[in-house]
C-alpha atoms as a PDB file:
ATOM      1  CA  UNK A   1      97.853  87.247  90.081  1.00  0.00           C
ATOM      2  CA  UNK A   2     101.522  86.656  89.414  1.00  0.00           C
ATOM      3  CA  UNK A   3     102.963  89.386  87.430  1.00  0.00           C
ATOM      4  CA  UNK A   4     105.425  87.764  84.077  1.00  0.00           C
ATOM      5  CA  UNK A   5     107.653  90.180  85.020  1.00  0.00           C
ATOM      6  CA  UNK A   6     109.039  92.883  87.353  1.00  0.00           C
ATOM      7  CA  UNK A   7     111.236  96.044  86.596  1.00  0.00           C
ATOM      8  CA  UNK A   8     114.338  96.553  87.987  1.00  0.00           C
ATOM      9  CA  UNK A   9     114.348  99.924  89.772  1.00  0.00           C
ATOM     10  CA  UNK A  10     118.131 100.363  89.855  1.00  0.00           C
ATOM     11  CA  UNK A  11     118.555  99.843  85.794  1.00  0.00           C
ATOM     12  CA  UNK A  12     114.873  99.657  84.619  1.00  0.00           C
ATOM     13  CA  UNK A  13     115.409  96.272  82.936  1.00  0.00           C
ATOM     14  CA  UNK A  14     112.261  93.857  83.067  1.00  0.00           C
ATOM     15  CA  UNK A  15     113.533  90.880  85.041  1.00  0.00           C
ATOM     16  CA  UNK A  16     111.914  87.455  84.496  1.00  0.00           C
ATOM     17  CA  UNK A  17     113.724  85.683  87.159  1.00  0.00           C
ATOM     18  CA  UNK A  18     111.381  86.023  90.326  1.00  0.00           C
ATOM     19  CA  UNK A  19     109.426  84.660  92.982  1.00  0.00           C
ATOM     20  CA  UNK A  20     106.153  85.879  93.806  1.00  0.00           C
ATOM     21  CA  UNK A  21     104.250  85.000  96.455  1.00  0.00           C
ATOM     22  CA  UNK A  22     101.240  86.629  98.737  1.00  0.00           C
ATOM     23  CA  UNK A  23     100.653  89.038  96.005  1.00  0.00           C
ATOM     24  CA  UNK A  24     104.435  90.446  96.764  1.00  0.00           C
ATOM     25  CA  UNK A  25     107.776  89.815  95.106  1.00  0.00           C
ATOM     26  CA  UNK A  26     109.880  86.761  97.558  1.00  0.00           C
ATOM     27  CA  UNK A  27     113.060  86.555  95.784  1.00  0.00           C
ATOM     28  CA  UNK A  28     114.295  88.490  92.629  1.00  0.00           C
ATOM     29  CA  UNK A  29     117.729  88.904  90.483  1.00  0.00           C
ATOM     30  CA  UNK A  30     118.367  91.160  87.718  1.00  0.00           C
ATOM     31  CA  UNK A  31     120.337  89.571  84.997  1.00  0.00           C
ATOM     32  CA  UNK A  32     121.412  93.129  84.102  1.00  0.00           C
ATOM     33  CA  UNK A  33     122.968  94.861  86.580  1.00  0.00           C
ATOM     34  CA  UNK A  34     123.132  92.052  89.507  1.00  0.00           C
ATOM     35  CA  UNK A  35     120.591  94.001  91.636  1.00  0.00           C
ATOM     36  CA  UNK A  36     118.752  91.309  94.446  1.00  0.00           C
ATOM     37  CA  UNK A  37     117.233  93.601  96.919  1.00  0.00           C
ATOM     38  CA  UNK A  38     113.527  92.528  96.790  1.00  0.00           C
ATOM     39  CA  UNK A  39     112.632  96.321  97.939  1.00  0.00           C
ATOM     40  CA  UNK A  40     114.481  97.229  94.009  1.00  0.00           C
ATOM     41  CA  UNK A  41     111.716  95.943  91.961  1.00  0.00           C
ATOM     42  CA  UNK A  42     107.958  97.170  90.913  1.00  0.00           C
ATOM     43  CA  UNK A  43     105.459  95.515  89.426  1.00  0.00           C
ATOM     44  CA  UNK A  44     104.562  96.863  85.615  1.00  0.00           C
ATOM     45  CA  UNK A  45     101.351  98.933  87.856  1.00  0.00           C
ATOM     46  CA  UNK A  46     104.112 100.160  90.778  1.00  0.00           C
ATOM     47  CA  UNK A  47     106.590 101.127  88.294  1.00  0.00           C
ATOM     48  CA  UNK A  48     103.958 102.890  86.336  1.00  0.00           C
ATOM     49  CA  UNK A  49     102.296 104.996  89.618  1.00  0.00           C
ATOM     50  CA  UNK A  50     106.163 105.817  90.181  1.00  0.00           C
ATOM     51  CA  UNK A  51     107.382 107.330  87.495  1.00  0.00           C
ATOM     52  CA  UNK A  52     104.967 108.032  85.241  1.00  0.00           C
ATOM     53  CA  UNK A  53     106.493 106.001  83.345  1.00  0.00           C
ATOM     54  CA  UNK A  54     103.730 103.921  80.326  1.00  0.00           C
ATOM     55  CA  UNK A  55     106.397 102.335  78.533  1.00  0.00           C
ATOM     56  CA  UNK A  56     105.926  99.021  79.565  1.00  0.00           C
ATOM     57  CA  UNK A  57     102.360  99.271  79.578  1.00  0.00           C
ATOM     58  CA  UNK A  58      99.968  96.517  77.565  1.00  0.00           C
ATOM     59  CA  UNK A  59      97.321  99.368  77.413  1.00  0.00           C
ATOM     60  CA  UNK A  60      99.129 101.566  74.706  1.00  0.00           C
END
């Protein structure tokens, strides 16, 4: 399933401007800091199991 949005791990920004495909991120640019290194963004469940992070989570 595609995700509606992926964090950016260099500024933490949710970044809507993606393409996912293969259940993996293709393409991605942070409108924030400029970041487009596919390997720099998570998925709200990566981000999550990284940091520890629940912020962004739809559970809460």
């Amino acid at each position: 399933m595609t995700p509606d949005y992926l964090i950016c791990l260099e500024c933490e920004s949710p970044c809507y401007i993606f393409e996912w495909a293969d259940e993996k991120v293709k393409e991605a640019t942070c409108t924030v800091c400029g970041n487009d290194e596919i390997e720099s963004f998570a998925t709200e469940d990566e981000y999550e199991a990284l940091t520890g992070d629940d912020r962004f989570s739809r559970s809460r």
